[in-house]
Protein backbone atom coordinates (compact mmCIF):
# COMPACT_ATOMS: atom_id res chain seq x y z
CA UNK A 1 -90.74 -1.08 -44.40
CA UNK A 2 -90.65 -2.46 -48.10
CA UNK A 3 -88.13 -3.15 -50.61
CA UNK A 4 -85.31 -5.29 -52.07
CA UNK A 5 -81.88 -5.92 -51.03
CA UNK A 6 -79.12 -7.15 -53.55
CA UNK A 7 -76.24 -9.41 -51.96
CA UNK A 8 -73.58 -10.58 -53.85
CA UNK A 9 -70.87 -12.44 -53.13
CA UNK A 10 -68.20 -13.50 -55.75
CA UNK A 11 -70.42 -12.40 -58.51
CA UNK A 12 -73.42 -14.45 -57.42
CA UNK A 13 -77.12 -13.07 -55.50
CA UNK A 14 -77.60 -13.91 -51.89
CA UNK A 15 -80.86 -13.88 -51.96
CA UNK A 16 -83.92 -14.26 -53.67
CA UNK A 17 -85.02 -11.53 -55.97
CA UNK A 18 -88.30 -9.83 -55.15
CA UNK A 19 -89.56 -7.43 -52.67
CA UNK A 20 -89.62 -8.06 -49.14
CA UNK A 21 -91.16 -6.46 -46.02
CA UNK A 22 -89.28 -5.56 -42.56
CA UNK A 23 -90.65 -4.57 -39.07
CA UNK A 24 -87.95 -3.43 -36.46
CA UNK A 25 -88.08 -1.08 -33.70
CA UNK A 26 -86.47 2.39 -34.16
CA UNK A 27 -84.96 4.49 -31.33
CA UNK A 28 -83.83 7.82 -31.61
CA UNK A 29 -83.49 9.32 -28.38
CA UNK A 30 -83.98 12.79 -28.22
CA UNK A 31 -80.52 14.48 -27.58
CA UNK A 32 -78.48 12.28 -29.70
CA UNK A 33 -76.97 12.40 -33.05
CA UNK A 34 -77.41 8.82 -33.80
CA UNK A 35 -80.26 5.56 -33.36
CA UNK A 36 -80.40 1.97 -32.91
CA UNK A 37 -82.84 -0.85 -34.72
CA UNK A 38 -83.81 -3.38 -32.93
CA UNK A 39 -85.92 -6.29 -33.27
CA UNK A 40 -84.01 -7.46 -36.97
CA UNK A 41 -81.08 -8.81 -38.23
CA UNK A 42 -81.56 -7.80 -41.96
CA UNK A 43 -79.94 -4.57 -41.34
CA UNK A 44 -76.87 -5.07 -39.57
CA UNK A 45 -75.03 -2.44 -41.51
CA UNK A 46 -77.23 -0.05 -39.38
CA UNK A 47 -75.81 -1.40 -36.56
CA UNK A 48 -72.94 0.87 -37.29
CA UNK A 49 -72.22 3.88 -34.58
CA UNK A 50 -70.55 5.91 -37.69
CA UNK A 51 -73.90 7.19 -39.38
CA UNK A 52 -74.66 10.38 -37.70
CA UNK A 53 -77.47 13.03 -37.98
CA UNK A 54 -76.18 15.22 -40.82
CA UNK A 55 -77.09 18.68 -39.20
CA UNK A 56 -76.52 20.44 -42.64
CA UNK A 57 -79.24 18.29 -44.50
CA UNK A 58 -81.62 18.12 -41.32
CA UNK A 59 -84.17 20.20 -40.96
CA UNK A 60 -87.22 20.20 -38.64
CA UNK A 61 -89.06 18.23 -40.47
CA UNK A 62 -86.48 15.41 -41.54
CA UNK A 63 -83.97 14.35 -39.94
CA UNK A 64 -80.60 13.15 -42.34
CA UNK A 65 -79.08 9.88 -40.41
CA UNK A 66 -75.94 9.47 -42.90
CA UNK A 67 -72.34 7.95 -43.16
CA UNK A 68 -70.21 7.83 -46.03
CA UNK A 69 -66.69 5.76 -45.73
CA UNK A 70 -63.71 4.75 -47.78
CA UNK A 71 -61.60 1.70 -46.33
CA UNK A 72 -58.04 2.70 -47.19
CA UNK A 73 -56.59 -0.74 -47.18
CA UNK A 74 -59.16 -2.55 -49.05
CA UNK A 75 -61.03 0.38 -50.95
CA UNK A 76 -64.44 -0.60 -49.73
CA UNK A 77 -66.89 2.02 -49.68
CA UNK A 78 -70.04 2.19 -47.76
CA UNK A 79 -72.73 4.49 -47.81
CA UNK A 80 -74.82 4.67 -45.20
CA UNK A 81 -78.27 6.49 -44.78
CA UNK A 82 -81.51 6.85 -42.61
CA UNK A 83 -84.25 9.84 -43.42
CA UNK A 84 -87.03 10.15 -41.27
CA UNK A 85 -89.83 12.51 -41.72
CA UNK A 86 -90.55 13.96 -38.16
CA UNK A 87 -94.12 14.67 -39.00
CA UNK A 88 -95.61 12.00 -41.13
CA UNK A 89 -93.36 9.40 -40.06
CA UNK A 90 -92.13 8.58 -43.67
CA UNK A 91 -88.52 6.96 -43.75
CA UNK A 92 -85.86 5.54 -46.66
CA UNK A 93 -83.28 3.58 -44.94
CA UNK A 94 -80.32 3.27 -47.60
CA UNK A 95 -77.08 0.79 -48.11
CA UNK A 96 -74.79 0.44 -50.32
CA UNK A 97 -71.18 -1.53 -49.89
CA UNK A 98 -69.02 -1.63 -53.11
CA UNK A 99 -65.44 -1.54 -53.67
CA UNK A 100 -65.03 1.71 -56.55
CA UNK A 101 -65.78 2.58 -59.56
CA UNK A 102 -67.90 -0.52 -60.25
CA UNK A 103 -66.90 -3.55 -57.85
CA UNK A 104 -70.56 -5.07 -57.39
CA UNK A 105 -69.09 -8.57 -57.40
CA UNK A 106 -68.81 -9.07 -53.52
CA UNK A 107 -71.49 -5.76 -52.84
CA UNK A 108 -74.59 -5.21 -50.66
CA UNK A 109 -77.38 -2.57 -51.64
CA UNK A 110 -80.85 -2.08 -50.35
CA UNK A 111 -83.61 0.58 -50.27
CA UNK A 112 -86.32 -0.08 -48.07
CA UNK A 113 -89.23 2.63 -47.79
CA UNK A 114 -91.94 2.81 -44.76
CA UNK A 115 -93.43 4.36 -42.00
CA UNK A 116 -92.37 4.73 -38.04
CA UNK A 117 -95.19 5.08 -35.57
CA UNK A 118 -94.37 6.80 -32.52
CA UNK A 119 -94.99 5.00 -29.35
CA UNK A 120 -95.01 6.95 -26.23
CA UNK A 121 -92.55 6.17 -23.44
């Protein structure tokens, strides 16, 4: 997968700007609402066991991986998302961490776009 993560912390970039490239494995297993990376420690917001397959937005050819949460003691909010394309293999993994309306001072975002290959079992 390709793209470019923005990491702030007290108003100043992480990292360096530009593009950047990401290989990881994905497992979904069949009969569960949620999946693991492994094989990467660039996305450990992904980590997270409170994104779930949004059933509504799912349909059988993409699946909607998605979690959207408001810290009530700090405000933090942090949306999480994973779409994968059952057919082609297409997926958008999403992040965003920002404390509302417009806290990007101390925020994380990324967008990275690619393809999953299945490998049989």
């Amino acid at each position: 997968m390709s793209g470019e993560a923005f990491h702030y912390q007290n108003g100043v970039r992480v990292e360096e700007p530009g593009e950047t490239t990401l290989r990881f494995n994905l497992l979904i297993e069949p009969w569960s609402d949620s999946y693991k990376i492994q094989g990467t420690s660039a996305l450990p917001e992904h980590q997270a066991k409170t994104i779930r397959l949004d059933y509504s937005r799912s349909n059988p050819v993409e699946a909607y991986y998605v979690s959207d949460t408001v810290d009530q003691g700090t405000g933090t909010r942090v949306v999480s998302s994973l779409v994968l394309n059952t057919v082609s293999g297409d997926t958008r993994i999403f992040q965003h961490t920002w404390i509302p309306p417009n806290g990007w001072e101390n925020s994380v975002q990324y967008n990275y776009i690619g393809n999953c290959k299945k490998v049989g079992l």
